[in-house]
Every structure is written in C-alpha cells, then in structure tokens.
C-alpha atoms as a PDB file:
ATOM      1  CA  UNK A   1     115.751 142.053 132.889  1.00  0.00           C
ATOM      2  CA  UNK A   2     112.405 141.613 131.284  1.00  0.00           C
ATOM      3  CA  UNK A   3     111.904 138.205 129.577  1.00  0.00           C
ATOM      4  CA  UNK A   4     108.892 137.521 127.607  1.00  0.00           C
ATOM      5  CA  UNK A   5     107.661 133.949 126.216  1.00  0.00           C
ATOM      6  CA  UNK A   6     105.055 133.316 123.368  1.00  0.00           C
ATOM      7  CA  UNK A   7     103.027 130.485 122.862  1.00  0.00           C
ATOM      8  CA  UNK A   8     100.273 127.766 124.430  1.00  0.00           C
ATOM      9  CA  UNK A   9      99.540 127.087 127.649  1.00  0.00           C
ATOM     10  CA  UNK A  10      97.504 123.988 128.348  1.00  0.00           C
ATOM     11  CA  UNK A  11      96.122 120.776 130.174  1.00  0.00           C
ATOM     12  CA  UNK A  12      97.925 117.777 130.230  1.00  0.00           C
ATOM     13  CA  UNK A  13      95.510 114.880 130.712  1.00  0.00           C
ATOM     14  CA  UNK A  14      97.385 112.449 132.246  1.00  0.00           C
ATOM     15  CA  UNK A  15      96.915 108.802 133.171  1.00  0.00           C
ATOM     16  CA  UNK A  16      96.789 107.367 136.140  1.00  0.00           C
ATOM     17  CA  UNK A  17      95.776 104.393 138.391  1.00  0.00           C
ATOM     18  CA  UNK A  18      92.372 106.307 139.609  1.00  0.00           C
ATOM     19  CA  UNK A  19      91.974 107.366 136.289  1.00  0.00           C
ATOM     20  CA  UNK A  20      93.265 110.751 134.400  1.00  0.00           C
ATOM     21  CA  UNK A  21      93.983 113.707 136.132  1.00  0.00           C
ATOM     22  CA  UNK A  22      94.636 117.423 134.509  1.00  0.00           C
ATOM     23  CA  UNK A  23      98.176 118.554 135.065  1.00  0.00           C
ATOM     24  CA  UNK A  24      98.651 122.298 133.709  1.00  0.00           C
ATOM     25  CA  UNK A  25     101.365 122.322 130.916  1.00  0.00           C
ATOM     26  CA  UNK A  26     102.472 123.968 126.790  1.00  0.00           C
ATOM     27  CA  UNK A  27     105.993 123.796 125.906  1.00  0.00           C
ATOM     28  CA  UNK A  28     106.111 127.547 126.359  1.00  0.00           C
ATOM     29  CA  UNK A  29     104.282 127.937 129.676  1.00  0.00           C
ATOM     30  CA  UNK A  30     106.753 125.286 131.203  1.00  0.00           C
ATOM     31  CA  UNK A  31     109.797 127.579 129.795  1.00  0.00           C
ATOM     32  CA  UNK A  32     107.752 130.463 131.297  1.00  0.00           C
ATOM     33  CA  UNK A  33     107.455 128.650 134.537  1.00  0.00           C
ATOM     34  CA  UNK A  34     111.282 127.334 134.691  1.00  0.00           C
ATOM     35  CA  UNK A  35     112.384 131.172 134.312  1.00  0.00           C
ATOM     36  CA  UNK A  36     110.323 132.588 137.322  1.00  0.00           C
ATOM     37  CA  UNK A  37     111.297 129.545 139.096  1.00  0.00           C
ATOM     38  CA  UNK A  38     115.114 130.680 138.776  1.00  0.00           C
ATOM     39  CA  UNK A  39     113.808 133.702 140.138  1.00  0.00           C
ATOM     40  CA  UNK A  40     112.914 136.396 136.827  1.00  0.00           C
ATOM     41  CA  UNK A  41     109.571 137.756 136.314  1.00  0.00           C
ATOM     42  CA  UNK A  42     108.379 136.296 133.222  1.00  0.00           C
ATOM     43  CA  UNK A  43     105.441 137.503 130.752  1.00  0.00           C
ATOM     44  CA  UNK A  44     103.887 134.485 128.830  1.00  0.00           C
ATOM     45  CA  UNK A  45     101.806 136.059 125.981  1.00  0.00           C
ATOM     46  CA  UNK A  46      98.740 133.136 124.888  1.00  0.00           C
ATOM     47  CA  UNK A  47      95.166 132.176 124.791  1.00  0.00           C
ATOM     48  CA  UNK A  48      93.865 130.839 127.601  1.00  0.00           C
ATOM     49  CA  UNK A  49      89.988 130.380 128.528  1.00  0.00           C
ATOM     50  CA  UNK A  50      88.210 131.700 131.534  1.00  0.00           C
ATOM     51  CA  UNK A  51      86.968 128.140 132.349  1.00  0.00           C
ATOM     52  CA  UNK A  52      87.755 126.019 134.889  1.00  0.00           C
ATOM     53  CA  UNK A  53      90.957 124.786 133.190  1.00  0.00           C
ATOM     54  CA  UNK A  54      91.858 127.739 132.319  1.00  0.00           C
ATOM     55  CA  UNK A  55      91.536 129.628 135.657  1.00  0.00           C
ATOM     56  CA  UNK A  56      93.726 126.433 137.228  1.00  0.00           C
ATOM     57  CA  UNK A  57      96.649 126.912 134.761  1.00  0.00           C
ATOM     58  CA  UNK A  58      96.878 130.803 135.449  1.00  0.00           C
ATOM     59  CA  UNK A  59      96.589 129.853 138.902  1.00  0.00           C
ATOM     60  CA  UNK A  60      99.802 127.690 137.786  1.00  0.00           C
ATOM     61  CA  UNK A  61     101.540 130.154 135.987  1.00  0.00           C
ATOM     62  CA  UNK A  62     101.370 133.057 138.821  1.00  0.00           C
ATOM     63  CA  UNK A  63     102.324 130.420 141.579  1.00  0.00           C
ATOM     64  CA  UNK A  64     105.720 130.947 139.749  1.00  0.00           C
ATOM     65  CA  UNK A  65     106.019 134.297 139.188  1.00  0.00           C
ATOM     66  CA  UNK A  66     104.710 134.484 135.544  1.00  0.00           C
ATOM     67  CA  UNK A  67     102.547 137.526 134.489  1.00  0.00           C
ATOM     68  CA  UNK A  68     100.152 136.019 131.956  1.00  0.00           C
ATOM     69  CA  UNK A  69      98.787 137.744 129.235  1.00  0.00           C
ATOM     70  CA  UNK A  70      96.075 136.480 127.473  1.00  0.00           C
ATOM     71  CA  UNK A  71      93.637 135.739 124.913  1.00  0.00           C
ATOM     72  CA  UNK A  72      90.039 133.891 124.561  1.00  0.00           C
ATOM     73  CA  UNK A  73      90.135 131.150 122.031  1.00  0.00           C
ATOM     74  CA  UNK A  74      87.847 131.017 119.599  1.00  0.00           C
ATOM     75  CA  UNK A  75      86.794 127.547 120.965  1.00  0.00           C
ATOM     76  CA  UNK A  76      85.753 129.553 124.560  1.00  0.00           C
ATOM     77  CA  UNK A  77      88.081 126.361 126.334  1.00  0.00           C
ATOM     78  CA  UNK A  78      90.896 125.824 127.710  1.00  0.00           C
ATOM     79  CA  UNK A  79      93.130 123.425 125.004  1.00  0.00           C
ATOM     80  CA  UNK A  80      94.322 120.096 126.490  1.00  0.00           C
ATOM     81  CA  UNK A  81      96.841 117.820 125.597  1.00  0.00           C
ATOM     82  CA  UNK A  82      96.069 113.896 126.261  1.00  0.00           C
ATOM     83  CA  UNK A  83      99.420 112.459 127.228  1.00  0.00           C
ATOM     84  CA  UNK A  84     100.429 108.841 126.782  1.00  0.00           C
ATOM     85  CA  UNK A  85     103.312 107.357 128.555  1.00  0.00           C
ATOM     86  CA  UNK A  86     105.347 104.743 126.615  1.00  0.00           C
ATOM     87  CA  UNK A  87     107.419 102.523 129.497  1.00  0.00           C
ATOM     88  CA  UNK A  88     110.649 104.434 129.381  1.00  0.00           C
ATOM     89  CA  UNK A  89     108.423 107.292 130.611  1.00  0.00           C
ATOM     90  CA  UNK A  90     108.437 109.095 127.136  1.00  0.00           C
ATOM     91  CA  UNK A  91     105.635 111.186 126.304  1.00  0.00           C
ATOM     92  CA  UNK A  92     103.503 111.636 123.479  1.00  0.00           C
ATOM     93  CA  UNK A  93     100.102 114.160 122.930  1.00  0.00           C
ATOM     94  CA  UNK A  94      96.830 114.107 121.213  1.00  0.00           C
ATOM     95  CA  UNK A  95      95.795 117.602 121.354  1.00  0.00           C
ATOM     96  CA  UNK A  96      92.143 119.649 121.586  1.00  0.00           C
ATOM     97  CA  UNK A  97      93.473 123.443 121.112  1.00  0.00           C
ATOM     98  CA  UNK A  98      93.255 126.120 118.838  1.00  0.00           C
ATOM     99  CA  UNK A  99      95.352 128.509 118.629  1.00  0.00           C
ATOM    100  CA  UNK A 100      93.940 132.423 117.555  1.00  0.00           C
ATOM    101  CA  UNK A 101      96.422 134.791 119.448  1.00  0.00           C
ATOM    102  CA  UNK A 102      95.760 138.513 118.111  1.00  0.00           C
ATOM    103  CA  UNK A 103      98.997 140.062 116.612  1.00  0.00           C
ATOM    104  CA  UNK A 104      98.934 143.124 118.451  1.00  0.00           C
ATOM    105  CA  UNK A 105      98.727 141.604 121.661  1.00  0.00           C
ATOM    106  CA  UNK A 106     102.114 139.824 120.778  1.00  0.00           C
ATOM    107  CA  UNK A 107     103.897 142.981 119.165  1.00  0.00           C
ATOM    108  CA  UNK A 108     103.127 145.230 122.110  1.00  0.00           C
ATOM    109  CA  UNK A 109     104.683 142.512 124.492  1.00  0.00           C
ATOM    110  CA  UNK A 110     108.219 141.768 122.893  1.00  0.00           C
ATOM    111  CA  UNK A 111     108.614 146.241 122.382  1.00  0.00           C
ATOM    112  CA  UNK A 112     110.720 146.453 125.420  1.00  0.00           C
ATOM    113  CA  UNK A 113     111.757 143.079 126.314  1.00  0.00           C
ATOM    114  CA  UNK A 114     115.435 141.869 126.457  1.00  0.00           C
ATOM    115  CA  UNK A 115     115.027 138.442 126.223  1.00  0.00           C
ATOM    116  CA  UNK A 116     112.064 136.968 123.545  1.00  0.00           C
ATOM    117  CA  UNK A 117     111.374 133.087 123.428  1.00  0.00           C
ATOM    118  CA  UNK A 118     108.347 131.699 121.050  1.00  0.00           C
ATOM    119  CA  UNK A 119     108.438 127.642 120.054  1.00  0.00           C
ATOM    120  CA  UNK A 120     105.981 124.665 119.761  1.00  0.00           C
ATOM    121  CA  UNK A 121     102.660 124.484 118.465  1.00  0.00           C
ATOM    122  CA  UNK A 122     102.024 128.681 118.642  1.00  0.00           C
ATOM    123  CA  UNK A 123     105.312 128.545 115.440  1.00  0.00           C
ATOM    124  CA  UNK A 124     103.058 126.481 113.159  1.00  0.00           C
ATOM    125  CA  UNK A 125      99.306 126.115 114.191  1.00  0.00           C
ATOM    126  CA  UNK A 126      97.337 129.228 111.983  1.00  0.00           C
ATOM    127  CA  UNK A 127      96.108 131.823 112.773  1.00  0.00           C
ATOM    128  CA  UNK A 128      98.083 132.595 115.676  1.00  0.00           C
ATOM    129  CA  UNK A 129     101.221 131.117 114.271  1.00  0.00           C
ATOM    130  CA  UNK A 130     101.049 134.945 112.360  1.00  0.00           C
ATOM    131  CA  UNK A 131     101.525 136.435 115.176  1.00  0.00           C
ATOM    132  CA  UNK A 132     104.336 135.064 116.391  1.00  0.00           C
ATOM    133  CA  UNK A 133     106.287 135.378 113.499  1.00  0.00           C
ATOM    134  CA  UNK A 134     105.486 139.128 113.481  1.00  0.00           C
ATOM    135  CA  UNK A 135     106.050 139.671 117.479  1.00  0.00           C
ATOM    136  CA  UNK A 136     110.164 137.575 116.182  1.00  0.00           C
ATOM    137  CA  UNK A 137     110.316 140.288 114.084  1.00  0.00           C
ATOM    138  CA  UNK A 138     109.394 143.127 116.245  1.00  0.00           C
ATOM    139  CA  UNK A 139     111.834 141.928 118.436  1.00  0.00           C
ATOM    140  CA  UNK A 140     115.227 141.407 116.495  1.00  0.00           C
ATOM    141  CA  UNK A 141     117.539 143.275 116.828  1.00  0.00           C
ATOM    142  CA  UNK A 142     116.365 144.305 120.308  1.00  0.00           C
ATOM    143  CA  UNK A 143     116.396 141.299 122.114  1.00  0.00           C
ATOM    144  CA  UNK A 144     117.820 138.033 122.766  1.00  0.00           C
ATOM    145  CA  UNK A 145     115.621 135.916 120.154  1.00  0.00           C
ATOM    146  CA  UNK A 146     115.075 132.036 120.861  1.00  0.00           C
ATOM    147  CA  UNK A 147     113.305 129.199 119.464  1.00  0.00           C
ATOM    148  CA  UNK A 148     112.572 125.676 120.037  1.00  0.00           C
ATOM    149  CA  UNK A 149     110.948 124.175 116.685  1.00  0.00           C
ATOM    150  CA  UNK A 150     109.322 121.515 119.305  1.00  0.00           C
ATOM    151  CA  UNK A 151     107.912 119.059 116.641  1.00  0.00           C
ATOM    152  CA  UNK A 152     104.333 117.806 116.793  1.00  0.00           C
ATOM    153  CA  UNK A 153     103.171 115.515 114.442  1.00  0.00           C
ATOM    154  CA  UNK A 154      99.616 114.967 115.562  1.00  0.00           C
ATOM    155  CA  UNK A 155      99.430 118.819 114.851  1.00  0.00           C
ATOM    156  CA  UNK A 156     101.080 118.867 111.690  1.00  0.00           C
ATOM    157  CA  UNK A 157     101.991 115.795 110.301  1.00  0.00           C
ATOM    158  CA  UNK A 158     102.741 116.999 107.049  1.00  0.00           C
ATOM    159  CA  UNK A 159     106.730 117.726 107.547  1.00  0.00           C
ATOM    160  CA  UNK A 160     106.986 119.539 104.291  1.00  0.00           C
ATOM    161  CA  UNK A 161     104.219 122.300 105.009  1.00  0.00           C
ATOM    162  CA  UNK A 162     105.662 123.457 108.720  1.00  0.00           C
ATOM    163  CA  UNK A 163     109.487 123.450 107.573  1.00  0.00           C
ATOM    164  CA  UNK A 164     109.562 126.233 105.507  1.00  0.00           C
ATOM    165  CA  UNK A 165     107.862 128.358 108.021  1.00  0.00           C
ATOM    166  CA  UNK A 166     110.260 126.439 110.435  1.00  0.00           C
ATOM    167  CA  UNK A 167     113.527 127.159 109.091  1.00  0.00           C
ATOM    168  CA  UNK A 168     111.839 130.978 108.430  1.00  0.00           C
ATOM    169  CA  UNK A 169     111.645 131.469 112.483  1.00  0.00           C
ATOM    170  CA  UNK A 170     115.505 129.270 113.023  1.00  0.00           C
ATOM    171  CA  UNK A 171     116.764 132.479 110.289  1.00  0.00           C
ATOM    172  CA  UNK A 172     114.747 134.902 112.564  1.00  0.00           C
ATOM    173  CA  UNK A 173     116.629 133.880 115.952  1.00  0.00           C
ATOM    174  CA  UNK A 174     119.543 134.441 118.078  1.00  0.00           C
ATOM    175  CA  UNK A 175     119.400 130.605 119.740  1.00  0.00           C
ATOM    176  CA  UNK A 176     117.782 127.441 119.103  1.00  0.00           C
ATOM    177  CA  UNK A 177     117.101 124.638 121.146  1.00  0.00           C
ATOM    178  CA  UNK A 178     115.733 121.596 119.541  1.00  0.00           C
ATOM    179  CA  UNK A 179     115.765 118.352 120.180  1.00  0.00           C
ATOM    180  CA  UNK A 180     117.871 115.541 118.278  1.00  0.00           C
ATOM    181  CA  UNK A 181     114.430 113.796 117.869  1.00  0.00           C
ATOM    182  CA  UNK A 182     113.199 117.091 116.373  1.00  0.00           C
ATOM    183  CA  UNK A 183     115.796 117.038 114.101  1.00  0.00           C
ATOM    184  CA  UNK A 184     115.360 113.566 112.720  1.00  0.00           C
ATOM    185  CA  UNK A 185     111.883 114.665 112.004  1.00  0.00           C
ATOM    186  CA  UNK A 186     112.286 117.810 110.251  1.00  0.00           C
ATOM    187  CA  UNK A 187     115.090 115.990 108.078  1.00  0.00           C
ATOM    188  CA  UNK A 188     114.817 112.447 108.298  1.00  0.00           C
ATOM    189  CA  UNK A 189     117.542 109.879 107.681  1.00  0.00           C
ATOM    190  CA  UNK A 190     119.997 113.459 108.342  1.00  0.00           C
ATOM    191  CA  UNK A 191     122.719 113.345 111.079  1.00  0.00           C
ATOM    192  CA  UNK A 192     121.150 115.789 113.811  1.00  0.00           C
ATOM    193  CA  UNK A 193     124.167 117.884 113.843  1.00  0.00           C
ATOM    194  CA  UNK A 194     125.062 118.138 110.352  1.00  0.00           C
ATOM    195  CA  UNK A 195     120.909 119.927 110.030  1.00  0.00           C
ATOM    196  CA  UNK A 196     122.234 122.167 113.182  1.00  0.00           C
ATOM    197  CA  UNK A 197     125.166 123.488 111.699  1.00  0.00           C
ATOM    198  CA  UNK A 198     123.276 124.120 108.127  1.00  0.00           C
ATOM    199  CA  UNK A 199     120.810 126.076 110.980  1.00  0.00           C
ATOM    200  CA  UNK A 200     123.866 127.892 112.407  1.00  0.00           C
ATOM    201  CA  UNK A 201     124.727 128.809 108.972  1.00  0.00           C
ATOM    202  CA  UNK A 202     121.160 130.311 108.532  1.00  0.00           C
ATOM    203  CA  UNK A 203     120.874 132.598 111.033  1.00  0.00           C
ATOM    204  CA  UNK A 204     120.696 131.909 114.935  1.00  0.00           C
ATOM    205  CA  UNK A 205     124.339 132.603 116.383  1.00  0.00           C
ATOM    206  CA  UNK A 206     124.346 129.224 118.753  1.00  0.00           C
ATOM    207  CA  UNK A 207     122.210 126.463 118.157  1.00  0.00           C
ATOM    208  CA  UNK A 208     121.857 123.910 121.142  1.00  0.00           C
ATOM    209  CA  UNK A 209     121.015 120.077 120.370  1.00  0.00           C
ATOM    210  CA  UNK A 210     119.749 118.105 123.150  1.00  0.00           C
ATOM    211  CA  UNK A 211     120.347 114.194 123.182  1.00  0.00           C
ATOM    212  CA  UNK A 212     117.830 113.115 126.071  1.00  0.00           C
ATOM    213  CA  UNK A 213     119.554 111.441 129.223  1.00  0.00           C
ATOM    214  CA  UNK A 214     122.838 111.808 127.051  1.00  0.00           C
ATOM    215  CA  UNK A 215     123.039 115.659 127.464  1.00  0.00           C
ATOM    216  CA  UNK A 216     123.855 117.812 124.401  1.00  0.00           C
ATOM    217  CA  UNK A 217     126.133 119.289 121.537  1.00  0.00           C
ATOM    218  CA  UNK A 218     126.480 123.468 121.252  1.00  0.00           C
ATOM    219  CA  UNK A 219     126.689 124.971 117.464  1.00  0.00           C
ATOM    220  CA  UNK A 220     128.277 127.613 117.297  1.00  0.00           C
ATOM    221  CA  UNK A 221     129.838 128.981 113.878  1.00  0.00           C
ATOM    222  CA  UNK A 222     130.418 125.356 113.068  1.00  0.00           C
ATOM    223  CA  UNK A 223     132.381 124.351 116.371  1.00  0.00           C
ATOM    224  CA  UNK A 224     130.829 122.408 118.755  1.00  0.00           C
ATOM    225  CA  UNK A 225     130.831 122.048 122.516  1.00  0.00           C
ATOM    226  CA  UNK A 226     129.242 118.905 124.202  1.00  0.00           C
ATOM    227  CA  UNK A 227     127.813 118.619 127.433  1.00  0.00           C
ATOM    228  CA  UNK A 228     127.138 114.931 129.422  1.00  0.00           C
ATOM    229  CA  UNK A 229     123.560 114.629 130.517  1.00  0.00           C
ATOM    230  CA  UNK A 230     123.010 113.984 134.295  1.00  0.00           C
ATOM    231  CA  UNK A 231     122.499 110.498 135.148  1.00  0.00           C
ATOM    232  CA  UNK A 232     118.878 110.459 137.081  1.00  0.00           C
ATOM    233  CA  UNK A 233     115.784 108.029 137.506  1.00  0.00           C
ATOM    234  CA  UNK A 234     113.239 109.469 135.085  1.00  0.00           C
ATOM    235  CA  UNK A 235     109.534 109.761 136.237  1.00  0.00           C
ATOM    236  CA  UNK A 236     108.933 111.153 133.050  1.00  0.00           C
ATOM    237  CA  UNK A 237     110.165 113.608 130.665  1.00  0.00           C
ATOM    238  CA  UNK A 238     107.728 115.803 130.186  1.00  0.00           C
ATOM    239  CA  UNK A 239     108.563 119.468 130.278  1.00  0.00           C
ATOM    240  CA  UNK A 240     112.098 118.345 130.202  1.00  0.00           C
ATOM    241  CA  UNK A 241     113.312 120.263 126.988  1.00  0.00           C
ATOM    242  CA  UNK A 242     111.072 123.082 127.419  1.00  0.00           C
ATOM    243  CA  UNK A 243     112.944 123.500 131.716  1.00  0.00           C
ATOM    244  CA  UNK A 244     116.380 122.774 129.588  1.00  0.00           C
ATOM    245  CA  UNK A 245     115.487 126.079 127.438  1.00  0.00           C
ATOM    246  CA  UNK A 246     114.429 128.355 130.180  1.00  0.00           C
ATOM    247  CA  UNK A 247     117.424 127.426 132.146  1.00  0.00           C
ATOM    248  CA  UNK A 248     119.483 127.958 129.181  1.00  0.00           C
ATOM    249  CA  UNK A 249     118.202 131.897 128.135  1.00  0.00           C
ATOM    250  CA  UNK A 250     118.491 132.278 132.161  1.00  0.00           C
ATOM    251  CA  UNK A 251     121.777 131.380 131.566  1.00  0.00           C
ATOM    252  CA  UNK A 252     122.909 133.084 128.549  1.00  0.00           C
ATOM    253  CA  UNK A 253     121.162 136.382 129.879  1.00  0.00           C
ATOM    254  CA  UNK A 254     123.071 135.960 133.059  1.00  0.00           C
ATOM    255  CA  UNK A 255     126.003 136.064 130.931  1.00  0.00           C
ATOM    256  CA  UNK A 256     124.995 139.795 129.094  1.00  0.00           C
ATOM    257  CA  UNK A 257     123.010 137.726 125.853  1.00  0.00           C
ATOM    258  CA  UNK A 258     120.199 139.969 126.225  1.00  0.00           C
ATOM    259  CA  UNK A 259     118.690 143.367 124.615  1.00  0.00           C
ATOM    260  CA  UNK A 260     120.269 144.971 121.388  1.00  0.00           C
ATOM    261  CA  UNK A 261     123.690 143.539 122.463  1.00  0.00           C
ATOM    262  CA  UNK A 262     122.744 139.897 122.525  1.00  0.00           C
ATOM    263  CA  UNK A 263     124.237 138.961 119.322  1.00  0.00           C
ATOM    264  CA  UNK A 264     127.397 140.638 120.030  1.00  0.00           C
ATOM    265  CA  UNK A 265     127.604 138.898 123.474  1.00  0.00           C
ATOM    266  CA  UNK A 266     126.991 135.343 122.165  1.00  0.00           C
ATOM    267  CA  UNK A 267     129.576 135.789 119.679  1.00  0.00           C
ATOM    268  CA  UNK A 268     131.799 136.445 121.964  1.00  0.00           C
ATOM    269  CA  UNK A 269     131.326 133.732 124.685  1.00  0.00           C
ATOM    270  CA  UNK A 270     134.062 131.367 125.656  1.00  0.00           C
ATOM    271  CA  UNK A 271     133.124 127.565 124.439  1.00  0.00           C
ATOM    272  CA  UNK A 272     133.600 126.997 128.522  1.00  0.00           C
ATOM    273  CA  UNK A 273     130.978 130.019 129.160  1.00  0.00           C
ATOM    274  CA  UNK A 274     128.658 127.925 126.363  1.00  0.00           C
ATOM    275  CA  UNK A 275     129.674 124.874 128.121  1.00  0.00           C
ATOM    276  CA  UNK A 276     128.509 125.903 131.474  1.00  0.00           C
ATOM    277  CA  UNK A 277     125.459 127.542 130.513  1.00  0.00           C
ATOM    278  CA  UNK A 278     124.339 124.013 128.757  1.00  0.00           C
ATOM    279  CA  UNK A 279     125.413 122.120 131.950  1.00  0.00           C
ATOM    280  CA  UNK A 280     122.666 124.945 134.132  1.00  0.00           C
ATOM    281  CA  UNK A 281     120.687 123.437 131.545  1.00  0.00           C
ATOM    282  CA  UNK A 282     120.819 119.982 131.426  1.00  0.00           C
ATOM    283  CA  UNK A 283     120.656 119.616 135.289  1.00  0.00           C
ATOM    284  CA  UNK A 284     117.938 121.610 135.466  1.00  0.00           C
ATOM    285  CA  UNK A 285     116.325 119.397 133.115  1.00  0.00           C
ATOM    286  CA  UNK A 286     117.269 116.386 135.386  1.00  0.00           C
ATOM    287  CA  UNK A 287     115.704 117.694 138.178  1.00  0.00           C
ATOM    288  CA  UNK A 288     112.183 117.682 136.308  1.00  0.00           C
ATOM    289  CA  UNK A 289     112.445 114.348 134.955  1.00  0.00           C
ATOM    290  CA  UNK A 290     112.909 112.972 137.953  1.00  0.00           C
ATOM    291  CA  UNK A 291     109.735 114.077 139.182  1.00  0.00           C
ATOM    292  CA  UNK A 292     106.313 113.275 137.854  1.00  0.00           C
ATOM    293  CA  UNK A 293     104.781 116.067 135.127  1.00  0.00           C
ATOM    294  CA  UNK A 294     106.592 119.593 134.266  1.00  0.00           C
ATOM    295  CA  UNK A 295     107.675 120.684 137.975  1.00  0.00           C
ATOM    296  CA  UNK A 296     110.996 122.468 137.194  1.00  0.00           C
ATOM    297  CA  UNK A 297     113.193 123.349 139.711  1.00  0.00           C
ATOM    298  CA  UNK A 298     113.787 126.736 141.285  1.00  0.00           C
ATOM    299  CA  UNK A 299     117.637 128.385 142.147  1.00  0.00           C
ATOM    300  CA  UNK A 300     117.545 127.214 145.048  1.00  0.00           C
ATOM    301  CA  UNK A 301     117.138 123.515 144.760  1.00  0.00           C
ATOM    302  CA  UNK A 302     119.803 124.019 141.490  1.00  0.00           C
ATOM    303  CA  UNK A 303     122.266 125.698 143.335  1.00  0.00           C
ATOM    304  CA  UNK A 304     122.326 123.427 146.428  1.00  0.00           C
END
C-alpha cells in the first residue's frame, strides 16, 4: 500500500526557558510522519534545503520511515515556522518559507500511489500551490484523495482569494479533514457543520470535522457520526490535526479506501466502521498533545 503526501516540511522555532530551539515540523510532514509511525512507508513530495535545517528535518522524516522527495527552494533555506504558545497550549506561526515545488516532480509521485494526501500552506502559497492541484488531479480516480484546507492567516490573510482555490481542491477529493476553527475562518459567523455538509455536497465522499479536546463530527452524504475526544493533559497541540489525519487515511485504507476503488469503499462503510476509524484518530491525536511538539505515536503505543 503505497501512500504519498504533498506539501511543506519545516522548522518550528519554538520557545523555551533557555531560549528557542528548532523542532522539525509542516502540517504535511507530521501526517507523513504519523503514517510511517503506524508502520506504512510513506513518500512526502516538498522542498526542502540542503542546509543545516534542512538536513535535520530529513534526518526527522527517515527516523520514521518516510522516503522524502525533494526540491531546493528558491530561497536556498530551509522555511521555518516561529511558533507562539498562547496558555492553553494553542499554537500559532509566523512563517519564513517559500514554496516553488516543480509540477513534474509531484505528478510522477501520485502515478501509482493508492492513497494521495496534499493540505496546508503547499494548497494556497504560489507557485507550488500549481503543482499540487495538478499532482490531485493526476491522482483521482486512482487513489484515495485527501485534504486538510489547514488555514493560515499569516500566509494568506485575505479569506476571499484562497477559498475559491480552496473549495476547488475540497471538489477534487475523496476526504477532508478540517478543523472547526478552519471552518469558522473560511466562512465566518457559519455553523461548522452546515459549511461541511455544503462540502460533502461538492465533492469529497466523507468529510471529517474535528472539535479540539471535544473530538469530532463525520459527513457523510448529509448524515453524521460523532466521535468524543479523549480526555488528556495537553502539552501542546501542535501537530495534533495533522497525527488525527494520518491516523485517519491509515484507517480508512485499512478498511479497502484506497486505489481506484476508494470511492466505492467509502460509500459503502458502516457509520460504526466511520465511527471507529475517527476514534484511531482522535486518540492518536491525544497521544501527541500530550507530549511537547509533533511526536505522534506509533502502533504500538496506540494499540497497547
């Protein structure tokens, strides 16, 4: 089962009391990293420097069992992500990056893969966001197709020129995972769910809502199926959504949702089969917050 995941890897810069301290990181490397820690052999297709950064969050990536494949930004450095911790131990970024991923090297990757995950900053940031698009397209039809629209303002703060392009790759995909915090961003002052099932309607067979420390709602051909979150003291939360995800397509792919059959499957699945894959998820995602920076779990720790 070959699973491949587009998009940034990075530096988070965190605080700390000796002063900050890199931690590797990018929404899609930490769904890359939660999927060879369940035990898969990932690809993560992204631009990465050969500097010192860089070379530590390959170094990261292969620890895992991720094959990386990878571009040299235009910038020749690594991109970094400056992370500020609010008390609660939420997270939020001011980013160095660029992102320039050539759109053959995507479109070669996703060819023969059964499972195809792109989200984040690599969806919206030009030119690579391009790329991406085409390598969704490639791959429909032939693979599982997910996407977590994982908002960030200090990117783009201008709502109204990343949702079309948004709602474009949500039309282009099998799943999405996004946040309820997402949500209220792309569509303010909207209920969450009533903006996921107008997304089911769109495209994407099940569409997954998380609700933080309050677990999350499945969308599926208007229905939905909620999940309690797992009660846990948080650390912090980064890499939480992004460990939810891979643990989810680990999940659904378990459960036959992969290759040119993946529609058909997740059509088909029980709202208990949906049910349990979201509950892999969401204590998966417990595990990280609980400890400091994206560490997600492997099978082993989740199974015992």
């Amino acid at each position: 089962m070959r699973f491949v995941v587009i998009g940034e890897a990075l530096v988070d810069v965190m605080p700390g009391l000796d002063g900050p301290r890199d931690l590797p990181g990018g929404s899609p490397a930490n769904v890359a990293v939660t999927l060879g820690r369940l035990g898969h052999r990932p690809t993560l297709v992204t631009s990465l420097a050969s500097d010192a950064r860089g070379k530590a969050v390959r170094g990261w990536l292969e620890s895992s069992g991720v094959d990386v494949v990878a571009s040299e930004p235009s910038t020749g450095r690594t991109s970094t992500a400056a992370v500020v911790l609010a008390p609660d131990g939420g997270a939020t970024y001011e980013f160095d990056l660029a992102w320039d991923l050539p759109g053959e090297l995507a479109g070669t990757a996703v060819r023969d893969a059964d499972v195809v995950h792109a989200g984040s900053i690599a969806t919206v940031l030009e030119p690579g966001a391009r790329a991406v698009e085409a390598a969704m397209r490639v791959a429909g039809g032939r693979a599982l197709v997910s996407f977590d629209p994982n908002a960030r303002p200090a990117i783009t703060p201008d709502v109204a020129a990343v949702l079309p392009r948004v709602e474009r790759l949500v039309a282009l995909s099998d799943v999405v995972k996004v946040s309820a915090e997402d949500l209220e961003w792309y569509h303010p002052g909207v209920d969450p769910l009533s903006v996921a099932r107008h997304w089911a309607g769109r495209g994407p067979v099940v569409v997954v809502v998380t609700l933080g420390g309050d677990g999350a709602v499945v969308v599926r051909d208007g229905d939905t199926v909620r999940v309690p979150g797992v009660r846990v003291t948080v650390a912090d939360t980064i890499g939480a959504g992004d460990t939810f995800t891979g643990a989810l397509l680990d999940a659904l792919a378990g459960l036959g949702a992969r290759g040119p059959r993946a529609r058909k499957v997740l059509e088909g699945l029980t709202p208990e089969q949906l049910a349990e894959a979201a509950r892999w998820a969401a204590s998966a995602a417990a595990v990280t917050v609980s400890r400091p920076g994206a560490d997600p779990p492997t099978r082993a720790e989740l199974e015992g």
